[in-house]
N, C-alpha and C. Protein backbone atom coordinates (compact mmCIF):
# COMPACT_ATOMS: atom_id res chain seq x y z
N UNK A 1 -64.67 -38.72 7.86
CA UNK A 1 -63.33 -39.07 7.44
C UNK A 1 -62.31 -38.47 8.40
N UNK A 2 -61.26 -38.96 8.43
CA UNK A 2 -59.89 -38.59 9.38
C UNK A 2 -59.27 -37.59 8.17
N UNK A 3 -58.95 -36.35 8.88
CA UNK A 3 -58.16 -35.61 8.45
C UNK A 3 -56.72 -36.00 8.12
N UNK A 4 -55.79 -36.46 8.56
CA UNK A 4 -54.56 -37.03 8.45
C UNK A 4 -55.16 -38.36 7.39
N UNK A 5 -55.70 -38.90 7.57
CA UNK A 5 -55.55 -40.03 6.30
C UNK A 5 -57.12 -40.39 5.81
N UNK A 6 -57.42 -39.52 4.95
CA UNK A 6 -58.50 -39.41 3.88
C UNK A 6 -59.10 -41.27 3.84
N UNK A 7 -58.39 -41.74 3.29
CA UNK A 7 -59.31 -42.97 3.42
C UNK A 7 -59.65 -44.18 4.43
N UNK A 8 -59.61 -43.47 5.75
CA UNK A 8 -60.09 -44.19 6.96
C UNK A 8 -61.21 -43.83 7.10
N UNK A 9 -62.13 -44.55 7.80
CA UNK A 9 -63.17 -43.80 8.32
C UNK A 9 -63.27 -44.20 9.92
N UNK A 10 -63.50 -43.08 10.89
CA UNK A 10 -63.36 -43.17 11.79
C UNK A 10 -64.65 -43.46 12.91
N UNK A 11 -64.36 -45.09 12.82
CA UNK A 11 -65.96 -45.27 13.45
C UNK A 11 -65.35 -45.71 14.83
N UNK A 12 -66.40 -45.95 15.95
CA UNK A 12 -66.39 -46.18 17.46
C UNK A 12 -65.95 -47.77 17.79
N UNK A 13 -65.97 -48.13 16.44
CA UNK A 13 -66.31 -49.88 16.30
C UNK A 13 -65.00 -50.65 16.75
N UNK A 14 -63.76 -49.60 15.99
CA UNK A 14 -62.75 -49.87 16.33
C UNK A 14 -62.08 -50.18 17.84
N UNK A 15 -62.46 -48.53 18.36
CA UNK A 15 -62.14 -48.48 19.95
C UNK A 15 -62.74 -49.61 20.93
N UNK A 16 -64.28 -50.13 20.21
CA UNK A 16 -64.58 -51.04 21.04
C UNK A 16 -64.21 -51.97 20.97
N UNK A 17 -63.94 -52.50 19.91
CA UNK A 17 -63.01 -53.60 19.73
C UNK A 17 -61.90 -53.94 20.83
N UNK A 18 -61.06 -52.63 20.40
CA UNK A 18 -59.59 -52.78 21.75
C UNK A 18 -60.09 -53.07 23.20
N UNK A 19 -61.41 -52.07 23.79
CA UNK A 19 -61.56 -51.68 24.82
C UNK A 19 -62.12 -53.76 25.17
N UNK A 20 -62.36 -53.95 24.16
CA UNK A 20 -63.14 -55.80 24.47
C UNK A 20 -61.81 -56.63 24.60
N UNK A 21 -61.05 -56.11 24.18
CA UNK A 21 -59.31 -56.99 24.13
C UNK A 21 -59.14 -56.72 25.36
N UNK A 22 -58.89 -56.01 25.63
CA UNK A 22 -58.18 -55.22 26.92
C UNK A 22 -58.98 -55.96 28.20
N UNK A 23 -60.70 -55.86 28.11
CA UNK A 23 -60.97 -56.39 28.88
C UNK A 23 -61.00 -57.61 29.04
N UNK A 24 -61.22 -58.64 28.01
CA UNK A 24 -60.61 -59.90 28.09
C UNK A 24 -59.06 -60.41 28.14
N UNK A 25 -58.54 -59.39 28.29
CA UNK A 25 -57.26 -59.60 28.94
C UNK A 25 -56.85 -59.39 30.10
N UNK A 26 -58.41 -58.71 30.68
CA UNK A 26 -58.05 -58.47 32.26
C UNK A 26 -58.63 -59.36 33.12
N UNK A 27 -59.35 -60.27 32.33
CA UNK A 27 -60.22 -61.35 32.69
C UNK A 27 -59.17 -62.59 32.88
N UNK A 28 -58.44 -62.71 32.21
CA UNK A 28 -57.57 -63.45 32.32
C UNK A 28 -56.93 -63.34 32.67
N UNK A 29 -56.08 -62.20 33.26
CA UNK A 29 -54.83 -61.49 34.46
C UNK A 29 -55.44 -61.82 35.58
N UNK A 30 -57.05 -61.69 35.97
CA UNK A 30 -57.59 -61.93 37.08
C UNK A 30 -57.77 -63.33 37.03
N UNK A 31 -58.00 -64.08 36.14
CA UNK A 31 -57.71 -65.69 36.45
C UNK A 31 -56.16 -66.33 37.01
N UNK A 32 -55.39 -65.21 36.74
CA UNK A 32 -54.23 -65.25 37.23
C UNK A 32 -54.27 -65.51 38.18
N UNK A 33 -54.53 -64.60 38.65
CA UNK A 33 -54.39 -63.99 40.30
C UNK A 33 -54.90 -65.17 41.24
N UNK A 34 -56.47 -65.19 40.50
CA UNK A 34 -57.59 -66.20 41.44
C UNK A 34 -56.83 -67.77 41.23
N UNK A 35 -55.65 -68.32 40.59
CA UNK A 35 -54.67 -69.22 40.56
C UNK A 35 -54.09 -69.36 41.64
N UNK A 36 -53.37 -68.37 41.96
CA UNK A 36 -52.24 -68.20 42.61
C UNK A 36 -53.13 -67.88 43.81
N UNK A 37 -53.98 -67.50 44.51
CA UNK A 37 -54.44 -67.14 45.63
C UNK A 37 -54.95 -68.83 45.99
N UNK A 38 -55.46 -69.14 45.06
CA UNK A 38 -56.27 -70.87 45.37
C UNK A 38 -54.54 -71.84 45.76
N UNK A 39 -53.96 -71.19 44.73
CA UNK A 39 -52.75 -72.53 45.11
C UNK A 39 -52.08 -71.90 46.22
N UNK A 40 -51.76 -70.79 46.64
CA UNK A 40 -51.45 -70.58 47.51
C UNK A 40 -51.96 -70.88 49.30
N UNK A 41 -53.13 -71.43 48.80
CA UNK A 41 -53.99 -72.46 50.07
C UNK A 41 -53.68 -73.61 49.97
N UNK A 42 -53.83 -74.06 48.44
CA UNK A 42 -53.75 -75.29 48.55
C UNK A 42 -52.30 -75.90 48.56
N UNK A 43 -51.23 -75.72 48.07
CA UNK A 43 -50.16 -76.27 48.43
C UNK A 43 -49.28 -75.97 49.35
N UNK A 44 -48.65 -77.52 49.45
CA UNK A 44 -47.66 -77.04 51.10
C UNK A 44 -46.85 -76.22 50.94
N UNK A 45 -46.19 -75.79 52.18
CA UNK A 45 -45.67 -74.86 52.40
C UNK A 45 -44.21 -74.98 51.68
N UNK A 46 -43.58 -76.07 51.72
CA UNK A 46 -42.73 -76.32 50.51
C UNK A 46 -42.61 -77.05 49.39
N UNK A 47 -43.19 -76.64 48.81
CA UNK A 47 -43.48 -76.70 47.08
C UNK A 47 -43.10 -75.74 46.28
N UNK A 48 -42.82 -76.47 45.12
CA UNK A 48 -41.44 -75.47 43.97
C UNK A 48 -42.81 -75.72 42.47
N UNK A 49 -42.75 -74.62 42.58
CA UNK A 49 -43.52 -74.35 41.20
C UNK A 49 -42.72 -74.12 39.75
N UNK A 50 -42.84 -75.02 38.94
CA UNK A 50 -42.10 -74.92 37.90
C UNK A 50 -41.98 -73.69 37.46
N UNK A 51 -41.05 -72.71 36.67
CA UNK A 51 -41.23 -71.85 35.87
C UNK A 51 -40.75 -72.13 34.69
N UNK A 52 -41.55 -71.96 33.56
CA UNK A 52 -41.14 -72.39 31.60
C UNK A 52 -40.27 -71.43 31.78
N UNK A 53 -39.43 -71.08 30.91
CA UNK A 53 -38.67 -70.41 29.75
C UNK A 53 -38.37 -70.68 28.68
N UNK A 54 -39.47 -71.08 28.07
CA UNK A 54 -39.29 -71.60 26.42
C UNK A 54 -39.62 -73.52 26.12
N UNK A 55 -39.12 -73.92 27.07
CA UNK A 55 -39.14 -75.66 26.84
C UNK A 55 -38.94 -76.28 28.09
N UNK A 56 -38.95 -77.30 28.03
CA UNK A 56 -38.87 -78.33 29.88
C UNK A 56 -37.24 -78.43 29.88
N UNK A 57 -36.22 -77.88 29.15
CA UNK A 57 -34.95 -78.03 29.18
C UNK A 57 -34.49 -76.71 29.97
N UNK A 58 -35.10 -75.63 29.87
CA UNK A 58 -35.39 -74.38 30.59
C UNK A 58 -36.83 -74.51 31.28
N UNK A 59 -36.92 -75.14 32.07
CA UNK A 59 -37.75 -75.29 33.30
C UNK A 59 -37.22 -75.26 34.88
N UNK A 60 -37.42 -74.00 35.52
CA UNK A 60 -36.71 -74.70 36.83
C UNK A 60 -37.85 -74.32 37.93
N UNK A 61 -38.10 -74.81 39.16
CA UNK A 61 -38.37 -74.89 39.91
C UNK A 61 -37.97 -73.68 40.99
N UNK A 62 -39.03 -72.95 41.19
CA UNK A 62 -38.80 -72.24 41.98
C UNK A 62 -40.00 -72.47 43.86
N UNK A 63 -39.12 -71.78 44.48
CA UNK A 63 -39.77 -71.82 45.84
C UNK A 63 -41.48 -70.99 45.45
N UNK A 64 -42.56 -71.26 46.00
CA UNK A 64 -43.89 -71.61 46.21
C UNK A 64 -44.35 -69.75 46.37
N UNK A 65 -43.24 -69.25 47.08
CA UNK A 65 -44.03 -67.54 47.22
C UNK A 65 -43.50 -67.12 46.17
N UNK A 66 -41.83 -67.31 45.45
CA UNK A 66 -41.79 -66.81 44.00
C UNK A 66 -42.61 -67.36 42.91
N UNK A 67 -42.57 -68.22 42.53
CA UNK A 67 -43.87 -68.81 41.58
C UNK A 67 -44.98 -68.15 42.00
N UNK A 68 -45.86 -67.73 42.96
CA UNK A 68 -47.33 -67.74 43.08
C UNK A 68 -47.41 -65.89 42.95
N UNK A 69 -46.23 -65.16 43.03
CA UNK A 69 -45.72 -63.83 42.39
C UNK A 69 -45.36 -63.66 40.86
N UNK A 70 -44.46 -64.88 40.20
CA UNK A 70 -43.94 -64.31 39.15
C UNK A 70 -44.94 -64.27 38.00
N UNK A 71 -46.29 -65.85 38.28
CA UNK A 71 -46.91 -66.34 37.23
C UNK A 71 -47.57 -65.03 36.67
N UNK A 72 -48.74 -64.31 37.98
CA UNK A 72 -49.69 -63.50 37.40
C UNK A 72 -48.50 -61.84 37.29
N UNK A 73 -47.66 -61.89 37.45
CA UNK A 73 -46.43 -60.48 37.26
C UNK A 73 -46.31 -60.85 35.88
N UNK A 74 -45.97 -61.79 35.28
CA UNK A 74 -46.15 -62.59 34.06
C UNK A 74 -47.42 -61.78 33.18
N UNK A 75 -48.27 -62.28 33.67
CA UNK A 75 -49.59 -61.90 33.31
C UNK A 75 -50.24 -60.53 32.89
N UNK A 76 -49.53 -59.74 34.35
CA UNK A 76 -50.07 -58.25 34.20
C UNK A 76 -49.04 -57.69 33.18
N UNK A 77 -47.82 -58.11 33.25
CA UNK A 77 -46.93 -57.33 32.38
C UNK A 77 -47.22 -58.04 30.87
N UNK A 78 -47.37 -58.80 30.80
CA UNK A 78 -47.49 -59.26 28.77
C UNK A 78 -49.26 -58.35 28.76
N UNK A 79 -49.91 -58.73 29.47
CA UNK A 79 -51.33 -58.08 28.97
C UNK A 79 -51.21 -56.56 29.35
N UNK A 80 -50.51 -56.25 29.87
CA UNK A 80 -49.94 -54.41 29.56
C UNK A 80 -49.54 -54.11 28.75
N UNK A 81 -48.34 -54.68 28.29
CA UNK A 81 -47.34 -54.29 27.52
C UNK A 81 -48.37 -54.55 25.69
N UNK A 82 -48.54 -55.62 25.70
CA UNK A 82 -49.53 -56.23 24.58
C UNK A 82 -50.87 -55.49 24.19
N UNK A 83 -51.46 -54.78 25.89
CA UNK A 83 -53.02 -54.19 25.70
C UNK A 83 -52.64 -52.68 25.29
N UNK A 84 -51.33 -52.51 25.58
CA UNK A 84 -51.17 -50.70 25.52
C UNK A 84 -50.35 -50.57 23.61
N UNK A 85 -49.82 -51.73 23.40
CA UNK A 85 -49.48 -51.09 22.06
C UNK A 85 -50.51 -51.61 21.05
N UNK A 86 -51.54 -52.19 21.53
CA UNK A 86 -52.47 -52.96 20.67
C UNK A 86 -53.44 -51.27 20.53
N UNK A 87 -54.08 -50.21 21.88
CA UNK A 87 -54.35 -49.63 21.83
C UNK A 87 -53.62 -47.65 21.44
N UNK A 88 -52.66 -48.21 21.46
CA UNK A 88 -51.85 -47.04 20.86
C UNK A 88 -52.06 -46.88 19.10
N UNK A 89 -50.91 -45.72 18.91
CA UNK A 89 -51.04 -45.58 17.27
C UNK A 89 -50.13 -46.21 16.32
N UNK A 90 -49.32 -47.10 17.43
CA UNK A 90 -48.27 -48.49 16.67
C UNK A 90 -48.86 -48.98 15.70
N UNK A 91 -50.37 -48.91 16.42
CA UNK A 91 -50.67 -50.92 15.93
C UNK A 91 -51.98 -50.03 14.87
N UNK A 92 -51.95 -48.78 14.66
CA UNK A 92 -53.03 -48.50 13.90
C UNK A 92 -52.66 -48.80 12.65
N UNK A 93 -51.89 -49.44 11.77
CA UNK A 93 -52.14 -49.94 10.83
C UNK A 93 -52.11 -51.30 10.47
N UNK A 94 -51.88 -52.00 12.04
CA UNK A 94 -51.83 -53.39 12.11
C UNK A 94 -53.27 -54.02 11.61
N UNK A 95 -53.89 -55.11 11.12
CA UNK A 95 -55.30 -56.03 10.76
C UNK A 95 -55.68 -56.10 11.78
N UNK A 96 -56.92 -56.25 11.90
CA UNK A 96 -57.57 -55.11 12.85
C UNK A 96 -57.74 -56.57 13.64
N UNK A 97 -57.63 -57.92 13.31
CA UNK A 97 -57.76 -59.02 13.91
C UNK A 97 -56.42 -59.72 15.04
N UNK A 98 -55.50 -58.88 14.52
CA UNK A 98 -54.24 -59.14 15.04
C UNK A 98 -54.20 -57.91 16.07
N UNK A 99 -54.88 -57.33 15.88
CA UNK A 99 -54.65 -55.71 16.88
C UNK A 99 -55.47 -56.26 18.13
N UNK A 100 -56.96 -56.94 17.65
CA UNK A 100 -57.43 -57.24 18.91
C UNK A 100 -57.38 -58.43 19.12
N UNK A 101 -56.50 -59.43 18.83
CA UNK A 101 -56.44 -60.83 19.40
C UNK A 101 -55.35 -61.20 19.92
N UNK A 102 -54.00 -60.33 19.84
CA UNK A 102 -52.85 -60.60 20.47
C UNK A 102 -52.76 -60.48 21.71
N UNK A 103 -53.26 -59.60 22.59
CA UNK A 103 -53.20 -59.43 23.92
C UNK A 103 -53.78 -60.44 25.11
N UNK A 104 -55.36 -60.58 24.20
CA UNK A 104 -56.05 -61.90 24.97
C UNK A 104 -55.19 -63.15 24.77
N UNK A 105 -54.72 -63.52 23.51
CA UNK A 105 -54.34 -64.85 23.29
C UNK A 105 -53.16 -65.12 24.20
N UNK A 106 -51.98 -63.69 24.40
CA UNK A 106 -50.85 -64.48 25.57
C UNK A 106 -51.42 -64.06 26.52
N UNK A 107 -52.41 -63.66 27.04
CA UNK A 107 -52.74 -63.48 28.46
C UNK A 107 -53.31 -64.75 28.52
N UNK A 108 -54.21 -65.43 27.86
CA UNK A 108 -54.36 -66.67 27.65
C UNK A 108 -53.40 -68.19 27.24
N UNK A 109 -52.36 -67.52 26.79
CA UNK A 109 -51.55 -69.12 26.99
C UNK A 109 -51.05 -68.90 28.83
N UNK A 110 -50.69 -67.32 29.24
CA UNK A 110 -49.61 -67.56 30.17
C UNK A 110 -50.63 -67.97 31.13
N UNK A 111 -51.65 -67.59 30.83
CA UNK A 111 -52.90 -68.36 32.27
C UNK A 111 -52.99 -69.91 32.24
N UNK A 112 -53.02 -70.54 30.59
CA UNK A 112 -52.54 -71.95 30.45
C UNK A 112 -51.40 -72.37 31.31
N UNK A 113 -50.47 -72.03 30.98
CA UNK A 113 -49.04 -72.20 31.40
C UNK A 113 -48.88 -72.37 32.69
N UNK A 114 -49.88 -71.09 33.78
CA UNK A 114 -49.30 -70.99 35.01
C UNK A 114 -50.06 -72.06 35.46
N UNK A 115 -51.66 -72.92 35.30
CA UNK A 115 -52.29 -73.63 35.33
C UNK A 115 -51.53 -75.18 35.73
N UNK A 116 -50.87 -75.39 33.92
CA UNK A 116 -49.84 -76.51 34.45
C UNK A 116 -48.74 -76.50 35.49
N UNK A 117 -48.37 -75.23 35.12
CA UNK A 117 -47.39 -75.36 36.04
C UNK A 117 -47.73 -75.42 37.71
N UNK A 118 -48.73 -75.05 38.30
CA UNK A 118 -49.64 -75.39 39.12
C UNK A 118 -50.14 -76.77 39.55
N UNK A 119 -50.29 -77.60 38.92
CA UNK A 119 -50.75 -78.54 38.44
C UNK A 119 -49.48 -79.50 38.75
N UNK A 120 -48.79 -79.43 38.22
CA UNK A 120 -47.42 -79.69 38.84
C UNK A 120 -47.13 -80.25 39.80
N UNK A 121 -46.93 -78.82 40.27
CA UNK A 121 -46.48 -78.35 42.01
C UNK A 121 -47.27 -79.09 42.45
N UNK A 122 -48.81 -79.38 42.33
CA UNK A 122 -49.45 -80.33 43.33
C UNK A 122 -49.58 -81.64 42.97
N UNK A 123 -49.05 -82.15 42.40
CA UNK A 123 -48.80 -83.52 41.70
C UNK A 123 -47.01 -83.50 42.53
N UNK A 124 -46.35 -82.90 42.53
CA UNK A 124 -44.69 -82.57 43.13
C UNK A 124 -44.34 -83.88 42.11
N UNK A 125 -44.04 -83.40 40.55
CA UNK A 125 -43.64 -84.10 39.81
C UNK A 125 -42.55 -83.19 38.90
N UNK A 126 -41.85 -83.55 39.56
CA UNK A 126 -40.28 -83.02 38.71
C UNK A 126 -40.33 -82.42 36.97
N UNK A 127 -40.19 -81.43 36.76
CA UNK A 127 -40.25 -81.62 35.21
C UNK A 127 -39.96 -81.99 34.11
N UNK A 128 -40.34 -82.61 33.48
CA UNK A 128 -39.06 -83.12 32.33
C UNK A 128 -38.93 -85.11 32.77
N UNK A 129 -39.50 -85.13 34.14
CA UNK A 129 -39.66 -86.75 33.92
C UNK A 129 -40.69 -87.38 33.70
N UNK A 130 -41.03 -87.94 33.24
CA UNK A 130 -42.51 -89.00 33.04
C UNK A 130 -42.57 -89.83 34.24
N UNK A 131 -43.58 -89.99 34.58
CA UNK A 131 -44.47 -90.55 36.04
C UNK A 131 -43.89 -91.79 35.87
N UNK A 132 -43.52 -93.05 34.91
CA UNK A 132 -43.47 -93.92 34.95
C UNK A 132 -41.59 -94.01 35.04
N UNK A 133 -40.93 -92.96 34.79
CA UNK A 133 -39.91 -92.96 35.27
C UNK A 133 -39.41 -92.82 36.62
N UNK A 134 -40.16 -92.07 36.65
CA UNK A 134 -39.63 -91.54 38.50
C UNK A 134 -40.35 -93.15 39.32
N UNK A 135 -41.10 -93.36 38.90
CA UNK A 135 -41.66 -94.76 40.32
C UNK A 135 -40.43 -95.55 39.78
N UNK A 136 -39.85 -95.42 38.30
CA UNK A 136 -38.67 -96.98 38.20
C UNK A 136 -37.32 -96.03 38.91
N UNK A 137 -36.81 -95.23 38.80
CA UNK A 137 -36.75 -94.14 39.38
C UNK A 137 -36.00 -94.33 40.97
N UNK A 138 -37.26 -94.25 42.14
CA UNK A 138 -37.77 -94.31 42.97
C UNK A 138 -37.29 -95.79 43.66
N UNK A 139 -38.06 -96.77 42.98
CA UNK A 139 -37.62 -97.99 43.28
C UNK A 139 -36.24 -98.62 43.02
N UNK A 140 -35.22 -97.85 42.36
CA UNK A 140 -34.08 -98.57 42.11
C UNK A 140 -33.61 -97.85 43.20
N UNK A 141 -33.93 -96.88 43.67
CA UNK A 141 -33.02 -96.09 44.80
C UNK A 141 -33.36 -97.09 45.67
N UNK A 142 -34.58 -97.37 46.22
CA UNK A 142 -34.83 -98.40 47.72
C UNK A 142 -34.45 -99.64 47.57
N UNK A 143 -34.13 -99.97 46.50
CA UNK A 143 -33.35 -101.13 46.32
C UNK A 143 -32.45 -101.82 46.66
C-alpha cells in the first residue's frame, strides 16, 4: 500500500503503462520526422505546405523548409507536453485509460495531419478548393 493514500496499491503495471504511451508516442514523433525528411526529397524546391489551425478557413500555406520544421516541432512538443503530464502526479488521479491514451492519440492525429498536409504539397492543390474547381477554375482564366 502507498503511504499517502491507503487505498492505492502500488503496482509496476501502472509505470508501464505510461512508459508504453510515451513510447508510442515517440514512435510517432519519429514518423514525423521520417515525413518530413522523405518530403523533403521529394518535393520541389518551391512548394508551400499547408499548415491547419483548426479548419481549411485557417489553413495557410507556408514555404517547404517552414512546414517540413513546424509539422514534427508540432509533434515533439504535443507528445512532450502530453507524455510529461500524463507521467507526472497531475494526471495521478486521472482513468488510467485517459492517462495512457492521450499522448499517443495527438501524436497520432498530428502525424495524420502532417501526412495530408504533405500530400497536398505534392498534389500543389490549394486548400479549401476541390479539384474539380480549380480545372473550371483554370480554364476560365485561359479563356
Amino acid at each position: 500500500m502507498i503511504e499517502n493514500n491507503p487505498g492505492r496499491v502500488n503496482s509496476g503495471d501502472s509505470l508501464g503503462r505510461v512508459t508504453a504511451s510515451l513510447a508510442v508516442s515517440g514512435i510517432f514523433t519519429l514518423a514525423m520526422i521520417v515525413a518530413a525528411v522523405w518530403a523533403a526529397i521529394v518535393l520541389p524546391g518551391g512548394a508551400r505546405i499547408p499548415l491547419h489551425i483548426g479548419s481549411v478557413e485557417r489553413c495557410y500555406l507556408v514555404p517547404k523548409r517552414a512546414g517540413l520544421v513546424i509539422w514534427p516541432a508540432a509533434g515533439v512538443l504535443v507528445a512532450g507536453v502530453l507524455g510529461g503530464i500524463a507521467a507526472s502526479s497531475l494526471a495521478a488521479d486521472w482513468v488510467p485509460g485517459v492517462r495512457d491514451v492521450l499522448a499517443p492519440a495527438a501524436a497520432g492525429l498530428l502525424l495524420a495531419f502532417e501526412v495530408g498536409a504533405l500530400a497536398m504539397a505534392r498534389r500543389g492543390v490549394p486548400p479549401g478548393v476541390p479539384e474539380g474547381e480549380r480545372e473550371r477554375e483554370t480554364s476560365a482564366r485561359s479563356e
